[in-house]
PDB file of N, CA and C in Angstrom:
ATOM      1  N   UNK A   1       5.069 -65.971 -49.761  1.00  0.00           N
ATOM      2  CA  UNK A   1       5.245 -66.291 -48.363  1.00  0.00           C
ATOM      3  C   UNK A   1       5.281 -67.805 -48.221  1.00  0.00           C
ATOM      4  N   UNK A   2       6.552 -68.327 -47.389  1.00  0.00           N
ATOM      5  CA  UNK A   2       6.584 -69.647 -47.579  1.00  0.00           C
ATOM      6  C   UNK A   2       5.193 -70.494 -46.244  1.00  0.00           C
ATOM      7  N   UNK A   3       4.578 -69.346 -45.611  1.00  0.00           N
ATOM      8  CA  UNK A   3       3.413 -70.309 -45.234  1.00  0.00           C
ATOM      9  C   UNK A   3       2.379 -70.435 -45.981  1.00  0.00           C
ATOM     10  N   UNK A   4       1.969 -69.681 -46.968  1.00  0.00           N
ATOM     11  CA  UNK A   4       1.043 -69.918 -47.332  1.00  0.00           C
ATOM     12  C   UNK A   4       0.923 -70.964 -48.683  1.00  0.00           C
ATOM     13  N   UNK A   5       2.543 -71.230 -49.259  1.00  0.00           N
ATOM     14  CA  UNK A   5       2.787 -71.801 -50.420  1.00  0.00           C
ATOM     15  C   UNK A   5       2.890 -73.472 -49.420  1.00  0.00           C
ATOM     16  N   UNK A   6       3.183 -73.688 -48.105  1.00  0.00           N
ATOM     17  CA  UNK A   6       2.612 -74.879 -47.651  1.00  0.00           C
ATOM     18  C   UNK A   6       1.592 -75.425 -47.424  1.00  0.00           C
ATOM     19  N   UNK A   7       0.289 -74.480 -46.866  1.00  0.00           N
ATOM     20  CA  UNK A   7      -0.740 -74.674 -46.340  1.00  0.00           C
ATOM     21  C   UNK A   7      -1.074 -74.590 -48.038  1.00  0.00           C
ATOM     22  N   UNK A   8      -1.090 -73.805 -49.088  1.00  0.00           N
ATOM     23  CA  UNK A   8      -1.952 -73.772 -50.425  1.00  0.00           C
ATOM     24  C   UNK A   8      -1.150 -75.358 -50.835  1.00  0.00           C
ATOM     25  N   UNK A   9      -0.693 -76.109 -50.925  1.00  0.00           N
ATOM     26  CA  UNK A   9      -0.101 -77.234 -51.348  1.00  0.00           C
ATOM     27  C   UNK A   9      -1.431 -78.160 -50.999  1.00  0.00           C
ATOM     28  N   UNK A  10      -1.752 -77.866 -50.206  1.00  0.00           N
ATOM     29  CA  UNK A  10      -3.095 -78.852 -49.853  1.00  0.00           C
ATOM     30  C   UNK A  10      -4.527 -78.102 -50.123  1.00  0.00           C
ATOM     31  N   UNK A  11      -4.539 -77.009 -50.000  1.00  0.00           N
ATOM     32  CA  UNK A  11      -5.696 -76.093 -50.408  1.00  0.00           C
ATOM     33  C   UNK A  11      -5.333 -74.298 -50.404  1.00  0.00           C
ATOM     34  N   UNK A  12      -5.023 -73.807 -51.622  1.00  0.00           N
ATOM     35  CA  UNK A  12      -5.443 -72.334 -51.899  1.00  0.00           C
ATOM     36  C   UNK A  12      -6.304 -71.471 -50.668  1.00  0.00           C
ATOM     37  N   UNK A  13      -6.889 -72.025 -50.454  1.00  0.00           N
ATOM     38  CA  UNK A  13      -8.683 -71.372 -50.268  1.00  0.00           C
ATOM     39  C   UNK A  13      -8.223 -71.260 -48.259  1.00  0.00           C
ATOM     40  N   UNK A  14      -7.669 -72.465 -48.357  1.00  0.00           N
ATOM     41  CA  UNK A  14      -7.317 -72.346 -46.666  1.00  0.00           C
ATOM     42  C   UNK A  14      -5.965 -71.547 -46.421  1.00  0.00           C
ATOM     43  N   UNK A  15      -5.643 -71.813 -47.184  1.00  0.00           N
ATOM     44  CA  UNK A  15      -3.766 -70.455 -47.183  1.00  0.00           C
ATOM     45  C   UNK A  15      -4.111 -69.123 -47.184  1.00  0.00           C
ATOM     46  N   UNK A  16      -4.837 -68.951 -48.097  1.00  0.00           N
ATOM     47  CA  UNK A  16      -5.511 -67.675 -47.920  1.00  0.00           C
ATOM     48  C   UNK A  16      -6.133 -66.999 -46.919  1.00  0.00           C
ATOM     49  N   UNK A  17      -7.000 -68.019 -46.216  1.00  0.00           N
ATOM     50  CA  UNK A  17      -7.880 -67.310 -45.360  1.00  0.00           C
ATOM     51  C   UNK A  17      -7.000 -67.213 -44.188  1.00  0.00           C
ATOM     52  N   UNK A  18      -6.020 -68.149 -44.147  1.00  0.00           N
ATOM     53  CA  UNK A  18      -5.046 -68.340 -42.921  1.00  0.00           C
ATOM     54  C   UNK A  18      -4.218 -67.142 -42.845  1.00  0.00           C
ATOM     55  N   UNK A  19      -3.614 -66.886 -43.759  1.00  0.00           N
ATOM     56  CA  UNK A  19      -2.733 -65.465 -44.264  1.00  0.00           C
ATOM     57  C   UNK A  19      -3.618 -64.184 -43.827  1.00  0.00           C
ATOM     58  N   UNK A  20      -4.961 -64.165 -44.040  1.00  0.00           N
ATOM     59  CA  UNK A  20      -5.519 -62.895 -43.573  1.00  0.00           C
ATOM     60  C   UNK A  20      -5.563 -62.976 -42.447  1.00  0.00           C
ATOM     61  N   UNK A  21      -6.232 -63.937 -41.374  1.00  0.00           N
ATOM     62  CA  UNK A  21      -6.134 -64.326 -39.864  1.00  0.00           C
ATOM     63  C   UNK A  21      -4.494 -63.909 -39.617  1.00  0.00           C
ATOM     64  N   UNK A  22      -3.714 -64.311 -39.645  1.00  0.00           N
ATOM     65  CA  UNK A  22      -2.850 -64.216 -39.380  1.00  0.00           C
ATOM     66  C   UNK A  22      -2.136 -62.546 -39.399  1.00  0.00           C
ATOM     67  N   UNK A  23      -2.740 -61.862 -40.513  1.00  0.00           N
ATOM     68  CA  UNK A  23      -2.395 -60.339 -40.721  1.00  0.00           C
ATOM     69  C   UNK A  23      -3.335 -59.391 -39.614  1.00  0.00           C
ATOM     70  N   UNK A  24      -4.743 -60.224 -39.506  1.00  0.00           N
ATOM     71  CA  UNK A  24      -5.316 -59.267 -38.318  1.00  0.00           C
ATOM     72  C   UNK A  24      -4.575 -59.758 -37.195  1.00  0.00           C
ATOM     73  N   UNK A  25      -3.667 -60.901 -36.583  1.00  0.00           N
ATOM     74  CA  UNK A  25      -3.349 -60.640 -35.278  1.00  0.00           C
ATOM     75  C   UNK A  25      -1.944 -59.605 -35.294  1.00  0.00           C
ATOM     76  N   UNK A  26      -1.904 -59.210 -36.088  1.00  0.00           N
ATOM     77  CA  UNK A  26      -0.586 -57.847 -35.888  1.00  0.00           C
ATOM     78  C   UNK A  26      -1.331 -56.925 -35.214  1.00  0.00           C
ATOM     79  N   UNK A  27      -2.288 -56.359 -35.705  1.00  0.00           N
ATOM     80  CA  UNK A  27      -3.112 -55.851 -35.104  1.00  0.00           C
ATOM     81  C   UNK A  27      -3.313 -55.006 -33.930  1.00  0.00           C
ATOM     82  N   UNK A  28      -3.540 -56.014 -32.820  1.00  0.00           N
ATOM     83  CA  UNK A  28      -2.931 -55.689 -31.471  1.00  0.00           C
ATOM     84  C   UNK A  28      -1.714 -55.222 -30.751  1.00  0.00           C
ATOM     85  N   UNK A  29      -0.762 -55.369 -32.341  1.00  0.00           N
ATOM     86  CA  UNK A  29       0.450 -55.499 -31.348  1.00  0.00           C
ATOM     87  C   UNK A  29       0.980 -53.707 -31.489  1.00  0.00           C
ATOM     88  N   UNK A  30       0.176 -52.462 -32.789  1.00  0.00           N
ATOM     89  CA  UNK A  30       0.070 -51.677 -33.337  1.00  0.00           C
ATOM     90  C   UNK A  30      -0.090 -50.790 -31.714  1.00  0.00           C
ATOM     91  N   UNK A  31      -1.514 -51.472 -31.083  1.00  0.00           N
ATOM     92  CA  UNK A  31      -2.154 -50.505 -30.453  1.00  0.00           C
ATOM     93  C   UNK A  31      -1.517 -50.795 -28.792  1.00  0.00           C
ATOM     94  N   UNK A  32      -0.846 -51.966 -28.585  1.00  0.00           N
ATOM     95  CA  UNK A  32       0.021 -52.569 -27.441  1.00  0.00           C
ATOM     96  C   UNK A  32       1.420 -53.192 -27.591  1.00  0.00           C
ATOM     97  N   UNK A  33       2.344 -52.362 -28.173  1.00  0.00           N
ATOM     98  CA  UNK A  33       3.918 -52.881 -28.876  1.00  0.00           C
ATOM     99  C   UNK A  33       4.380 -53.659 -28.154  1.00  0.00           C
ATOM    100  N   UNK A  34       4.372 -53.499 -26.763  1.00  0.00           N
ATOM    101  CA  UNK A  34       5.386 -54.347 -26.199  1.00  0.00           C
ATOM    102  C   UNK A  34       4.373 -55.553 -24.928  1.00  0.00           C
ATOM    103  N   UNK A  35       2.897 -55.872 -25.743  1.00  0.00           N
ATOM    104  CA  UNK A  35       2.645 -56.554 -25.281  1.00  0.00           C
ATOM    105  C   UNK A  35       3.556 -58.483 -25.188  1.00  0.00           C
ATOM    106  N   UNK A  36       3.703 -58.458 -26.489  1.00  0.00           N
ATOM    107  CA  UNK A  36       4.569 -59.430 -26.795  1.00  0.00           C
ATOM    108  C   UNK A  36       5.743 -59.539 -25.492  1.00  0.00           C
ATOM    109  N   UNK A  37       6.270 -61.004 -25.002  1.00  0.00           N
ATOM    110  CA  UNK A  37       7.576 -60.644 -24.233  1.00  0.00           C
ATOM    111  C   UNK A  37       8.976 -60.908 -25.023  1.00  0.00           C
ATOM    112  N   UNK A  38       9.572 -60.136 -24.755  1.00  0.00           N
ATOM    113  CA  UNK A  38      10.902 -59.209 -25.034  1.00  0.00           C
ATOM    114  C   UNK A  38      11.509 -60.506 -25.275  1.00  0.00           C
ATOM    115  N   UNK A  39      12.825 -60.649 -26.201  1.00  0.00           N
ATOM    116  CA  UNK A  39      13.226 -62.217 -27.060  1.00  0.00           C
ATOM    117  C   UNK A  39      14.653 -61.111 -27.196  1.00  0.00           C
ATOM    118  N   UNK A  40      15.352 -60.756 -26.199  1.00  0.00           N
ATOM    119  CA  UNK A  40      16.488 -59.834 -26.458  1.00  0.00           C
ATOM    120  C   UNK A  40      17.572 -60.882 -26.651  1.00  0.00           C
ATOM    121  N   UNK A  41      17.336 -62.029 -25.770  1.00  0.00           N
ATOM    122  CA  UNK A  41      18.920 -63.269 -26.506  1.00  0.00           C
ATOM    123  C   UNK A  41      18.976 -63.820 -27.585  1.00  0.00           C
ATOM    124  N   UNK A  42      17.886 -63.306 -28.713  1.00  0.00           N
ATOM    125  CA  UNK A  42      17.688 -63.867 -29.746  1.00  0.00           C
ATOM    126  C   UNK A  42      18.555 -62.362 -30.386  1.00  0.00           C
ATOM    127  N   UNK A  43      17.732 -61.544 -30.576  1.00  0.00           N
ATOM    128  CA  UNK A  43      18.388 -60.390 -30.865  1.00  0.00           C
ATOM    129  C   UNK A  43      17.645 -58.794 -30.224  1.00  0.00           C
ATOM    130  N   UNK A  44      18.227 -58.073 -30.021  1.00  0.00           N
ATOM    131  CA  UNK A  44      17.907 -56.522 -29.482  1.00  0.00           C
ATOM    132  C   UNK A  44      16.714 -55.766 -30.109  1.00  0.00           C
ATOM    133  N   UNK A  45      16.124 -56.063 -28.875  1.00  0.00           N
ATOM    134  CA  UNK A  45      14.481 -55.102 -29.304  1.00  0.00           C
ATOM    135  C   UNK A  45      13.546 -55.951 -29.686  1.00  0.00           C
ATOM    136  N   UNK A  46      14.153 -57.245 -30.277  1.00  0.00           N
ATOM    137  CA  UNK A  46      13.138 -58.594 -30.650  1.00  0.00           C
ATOM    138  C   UNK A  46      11.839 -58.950 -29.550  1.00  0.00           C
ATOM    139  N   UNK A  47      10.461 -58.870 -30.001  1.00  0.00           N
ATOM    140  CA  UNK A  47       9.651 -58.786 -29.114  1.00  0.00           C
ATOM    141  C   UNK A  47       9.085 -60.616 -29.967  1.00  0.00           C
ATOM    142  N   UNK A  48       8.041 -61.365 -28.845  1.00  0.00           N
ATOM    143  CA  UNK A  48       7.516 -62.159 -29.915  1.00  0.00           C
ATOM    144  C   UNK A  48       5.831 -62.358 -29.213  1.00  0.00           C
ATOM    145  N   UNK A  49       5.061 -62.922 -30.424  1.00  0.00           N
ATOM    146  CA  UNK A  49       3.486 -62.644 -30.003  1.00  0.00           C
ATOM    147  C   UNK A  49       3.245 -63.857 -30.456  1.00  0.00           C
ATOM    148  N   UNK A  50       2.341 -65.231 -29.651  1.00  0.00           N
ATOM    149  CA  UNK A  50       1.658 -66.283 -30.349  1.00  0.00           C
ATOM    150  C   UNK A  50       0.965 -66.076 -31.155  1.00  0.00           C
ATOM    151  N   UNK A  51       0.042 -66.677 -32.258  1.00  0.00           N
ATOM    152  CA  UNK A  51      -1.141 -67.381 -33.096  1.00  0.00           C
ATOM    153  C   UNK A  51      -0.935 -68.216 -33.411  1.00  0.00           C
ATOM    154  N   UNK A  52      -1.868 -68.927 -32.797  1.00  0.00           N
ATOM    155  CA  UNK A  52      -1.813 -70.451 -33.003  1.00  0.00           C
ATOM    156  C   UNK A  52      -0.939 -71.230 -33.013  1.00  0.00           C
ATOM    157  N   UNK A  53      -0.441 -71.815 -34.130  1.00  0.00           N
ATOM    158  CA  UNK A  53       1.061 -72.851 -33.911  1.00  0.00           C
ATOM    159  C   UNK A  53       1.931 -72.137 -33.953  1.00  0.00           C
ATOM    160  N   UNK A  54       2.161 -70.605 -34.540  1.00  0.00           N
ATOM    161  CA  UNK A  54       2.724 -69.960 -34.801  1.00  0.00           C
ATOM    162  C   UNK A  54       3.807 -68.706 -34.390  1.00  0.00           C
ATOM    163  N   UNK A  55       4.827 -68.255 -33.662  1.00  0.00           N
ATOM    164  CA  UNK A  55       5.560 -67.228 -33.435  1.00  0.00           C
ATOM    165  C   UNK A  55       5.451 -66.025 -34.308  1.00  0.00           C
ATOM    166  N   UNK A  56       4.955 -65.117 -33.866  1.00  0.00           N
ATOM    167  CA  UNK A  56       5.167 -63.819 -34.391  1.00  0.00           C
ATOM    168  C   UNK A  56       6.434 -62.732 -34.090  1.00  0.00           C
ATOM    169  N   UNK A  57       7.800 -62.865 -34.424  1.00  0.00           N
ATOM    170  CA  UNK A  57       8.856 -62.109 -33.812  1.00  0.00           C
ATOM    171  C   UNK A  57       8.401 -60.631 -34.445  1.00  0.00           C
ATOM    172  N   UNK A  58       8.356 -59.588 -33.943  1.00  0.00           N
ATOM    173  CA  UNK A  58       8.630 -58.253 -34.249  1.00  0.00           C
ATOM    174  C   UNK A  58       9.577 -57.752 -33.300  1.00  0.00           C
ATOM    175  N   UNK A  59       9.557 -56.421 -34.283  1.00  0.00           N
ATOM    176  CA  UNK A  59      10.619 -55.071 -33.225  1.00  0.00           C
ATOM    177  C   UNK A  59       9.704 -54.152 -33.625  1.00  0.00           C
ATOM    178  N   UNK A  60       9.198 -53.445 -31.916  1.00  0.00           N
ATOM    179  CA  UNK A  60       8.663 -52.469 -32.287  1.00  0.00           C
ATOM    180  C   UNK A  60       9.348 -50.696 -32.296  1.00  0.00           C
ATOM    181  N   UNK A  61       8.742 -50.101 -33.174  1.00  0.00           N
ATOM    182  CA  UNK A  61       9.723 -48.889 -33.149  1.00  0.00           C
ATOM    183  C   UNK A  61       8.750 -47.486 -32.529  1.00  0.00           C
ATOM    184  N   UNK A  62       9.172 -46.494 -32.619  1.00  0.00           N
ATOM    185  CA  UNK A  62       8.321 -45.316 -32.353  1.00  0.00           C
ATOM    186  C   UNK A  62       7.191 -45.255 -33.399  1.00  0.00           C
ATOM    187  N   UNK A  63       7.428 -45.727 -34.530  1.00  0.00           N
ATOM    188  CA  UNK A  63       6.278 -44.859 -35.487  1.00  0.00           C
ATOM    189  C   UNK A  63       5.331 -46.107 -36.096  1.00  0.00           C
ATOM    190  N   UNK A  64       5.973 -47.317 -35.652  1.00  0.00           N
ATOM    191  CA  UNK A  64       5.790 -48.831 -36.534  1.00  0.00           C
ATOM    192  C   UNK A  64       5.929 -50.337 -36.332  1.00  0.00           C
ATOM    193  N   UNK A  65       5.702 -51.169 -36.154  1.00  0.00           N
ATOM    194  CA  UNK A  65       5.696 -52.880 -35.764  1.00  0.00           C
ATOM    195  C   UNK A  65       6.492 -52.921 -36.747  1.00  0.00           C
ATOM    196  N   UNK A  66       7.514 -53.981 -36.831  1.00  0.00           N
ATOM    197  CA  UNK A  66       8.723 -54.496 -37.678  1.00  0.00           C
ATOM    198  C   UNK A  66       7.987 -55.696 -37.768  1.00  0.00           C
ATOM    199  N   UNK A  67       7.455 -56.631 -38.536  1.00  0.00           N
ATOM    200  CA  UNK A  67       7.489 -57.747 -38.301  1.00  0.00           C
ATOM    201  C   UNK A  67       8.617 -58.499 -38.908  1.00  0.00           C
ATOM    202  N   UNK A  68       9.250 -58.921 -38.212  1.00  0.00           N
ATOM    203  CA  UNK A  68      10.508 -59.678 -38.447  1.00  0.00           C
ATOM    204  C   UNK A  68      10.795 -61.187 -39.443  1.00  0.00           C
ATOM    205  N   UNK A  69       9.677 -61.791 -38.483  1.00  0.00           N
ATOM    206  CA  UNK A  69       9.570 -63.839 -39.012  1.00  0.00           C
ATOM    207  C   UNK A  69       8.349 -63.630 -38.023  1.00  0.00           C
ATOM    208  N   UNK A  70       7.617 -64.645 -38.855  1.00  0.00           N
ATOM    209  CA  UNK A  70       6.981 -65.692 -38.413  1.00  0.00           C
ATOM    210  C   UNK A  70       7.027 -66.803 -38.485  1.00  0.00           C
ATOM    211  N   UNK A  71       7.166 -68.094 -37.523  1.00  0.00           N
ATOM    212  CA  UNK A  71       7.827 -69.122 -37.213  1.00  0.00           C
ATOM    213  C   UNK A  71       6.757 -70.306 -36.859  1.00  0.00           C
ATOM    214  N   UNK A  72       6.664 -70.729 -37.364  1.00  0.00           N
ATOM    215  CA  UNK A  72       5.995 -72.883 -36.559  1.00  0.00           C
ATOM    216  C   UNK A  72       6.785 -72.821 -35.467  1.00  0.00           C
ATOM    217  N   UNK A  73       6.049 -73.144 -34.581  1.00  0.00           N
ATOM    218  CA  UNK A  73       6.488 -73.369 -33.403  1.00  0.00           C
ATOM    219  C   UNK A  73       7.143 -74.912 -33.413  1.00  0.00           C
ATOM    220  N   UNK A  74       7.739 -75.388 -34.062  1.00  0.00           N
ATOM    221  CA  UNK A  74       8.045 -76.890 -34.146  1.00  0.00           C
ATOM    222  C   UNK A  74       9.873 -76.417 -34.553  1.00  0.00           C
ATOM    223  N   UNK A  75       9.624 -75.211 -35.142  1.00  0.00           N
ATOM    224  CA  UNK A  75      11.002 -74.504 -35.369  1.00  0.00           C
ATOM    225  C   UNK A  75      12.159 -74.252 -34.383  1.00  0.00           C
ATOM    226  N   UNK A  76      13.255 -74.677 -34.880  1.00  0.00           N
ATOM    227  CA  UNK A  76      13.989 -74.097 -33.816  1.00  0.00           C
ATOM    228  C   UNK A  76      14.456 -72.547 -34.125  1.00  0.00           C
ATOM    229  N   UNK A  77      13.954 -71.942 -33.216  1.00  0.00           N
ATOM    230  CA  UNK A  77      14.123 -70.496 -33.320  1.00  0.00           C
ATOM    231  C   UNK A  77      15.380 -69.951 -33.117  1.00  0.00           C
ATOM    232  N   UNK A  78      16.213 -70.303 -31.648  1.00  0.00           N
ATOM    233  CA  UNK A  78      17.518 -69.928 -31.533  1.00  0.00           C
ATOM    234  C   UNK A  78      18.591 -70.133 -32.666  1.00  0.00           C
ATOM    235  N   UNK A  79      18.105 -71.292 -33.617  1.00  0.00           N
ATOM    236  CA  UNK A  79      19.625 -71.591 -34.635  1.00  0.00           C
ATOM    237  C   UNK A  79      18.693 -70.434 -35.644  1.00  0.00           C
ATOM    238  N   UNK A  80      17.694 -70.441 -36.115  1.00  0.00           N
ATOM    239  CA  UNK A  80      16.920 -69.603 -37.168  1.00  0.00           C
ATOM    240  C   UNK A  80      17.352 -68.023 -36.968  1.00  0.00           C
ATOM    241  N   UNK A  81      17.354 -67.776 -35.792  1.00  0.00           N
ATOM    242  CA  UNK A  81      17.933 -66.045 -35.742  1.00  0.00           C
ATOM    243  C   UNK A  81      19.622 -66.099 -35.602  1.00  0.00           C
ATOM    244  N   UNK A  82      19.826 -67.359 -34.950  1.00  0.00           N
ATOM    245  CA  UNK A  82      21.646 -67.179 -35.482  1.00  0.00           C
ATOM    246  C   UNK A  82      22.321 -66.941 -36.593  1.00  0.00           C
ATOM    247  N   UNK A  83      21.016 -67.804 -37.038  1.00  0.00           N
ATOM    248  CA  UNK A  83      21.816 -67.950 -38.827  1.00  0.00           C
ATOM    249  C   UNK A  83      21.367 -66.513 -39.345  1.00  0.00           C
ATOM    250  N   UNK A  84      20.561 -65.831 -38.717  1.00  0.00           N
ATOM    251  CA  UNK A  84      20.149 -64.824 -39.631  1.00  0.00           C
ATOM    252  C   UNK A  84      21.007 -63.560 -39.547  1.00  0.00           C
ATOM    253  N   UNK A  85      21.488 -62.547 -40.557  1.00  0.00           N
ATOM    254  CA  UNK A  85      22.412 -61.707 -40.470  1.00  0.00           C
ATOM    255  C   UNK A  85      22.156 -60.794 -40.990  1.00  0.00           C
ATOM    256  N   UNK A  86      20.514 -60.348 -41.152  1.00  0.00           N
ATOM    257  CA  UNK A  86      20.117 -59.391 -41.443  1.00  0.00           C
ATOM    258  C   UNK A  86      19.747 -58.378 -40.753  1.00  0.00           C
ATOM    259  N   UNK A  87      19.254 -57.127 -41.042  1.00  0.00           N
ATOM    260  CA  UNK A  87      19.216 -56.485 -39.834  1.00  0.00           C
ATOM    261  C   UNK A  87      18.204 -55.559 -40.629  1.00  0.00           C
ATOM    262  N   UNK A  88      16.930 -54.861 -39.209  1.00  0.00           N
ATOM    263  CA  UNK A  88      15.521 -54.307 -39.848  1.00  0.00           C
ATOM    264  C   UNK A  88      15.700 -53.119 -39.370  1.00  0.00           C
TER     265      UNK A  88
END
């Protein structure tokens, strides 16, 4: 995961613990899908959730959270999902 191979560049020990923080705030989004607000001009069904500096894009489905990207908010997001041409 390229956040944690930035944050471990300066310390392991803090990438790590950041990476688990970061896996419990999905969390919420399991038991409230469409708490996140809806990011449909980015792309269809795209929901997104803060932590911290951070963007959480998912799509949520009937059975499951997609997590899509997670993003630095310093990112530009609109060219990041343009360029992207994948599909979940």
């Amino acid at each position: 995961m390229e956040i944690w191979a930035f944050i471990a560049a300066d310390s392991p020990g803090n990438a790590s613990r950041f990476i688990r923080q970061l896996e419990k705030a999905f969390t919420p989004l399991l038991d409230q899908p469409l708490m996140g607000p809806s990011r449909d001009e980015l792309s269809p069904g795209l929901r997104v959730q803060l932590f911290r500096n951070y963007a959480i894009y998912y799509v949520p489905t009937d059975l499951e959270i997609i997590i899509v990207r997670v993003v630095h908010g310093h990112r530009d997001h609109v060219t990041l999902f343009s360029d992207d041409s994948s599909d979940w």
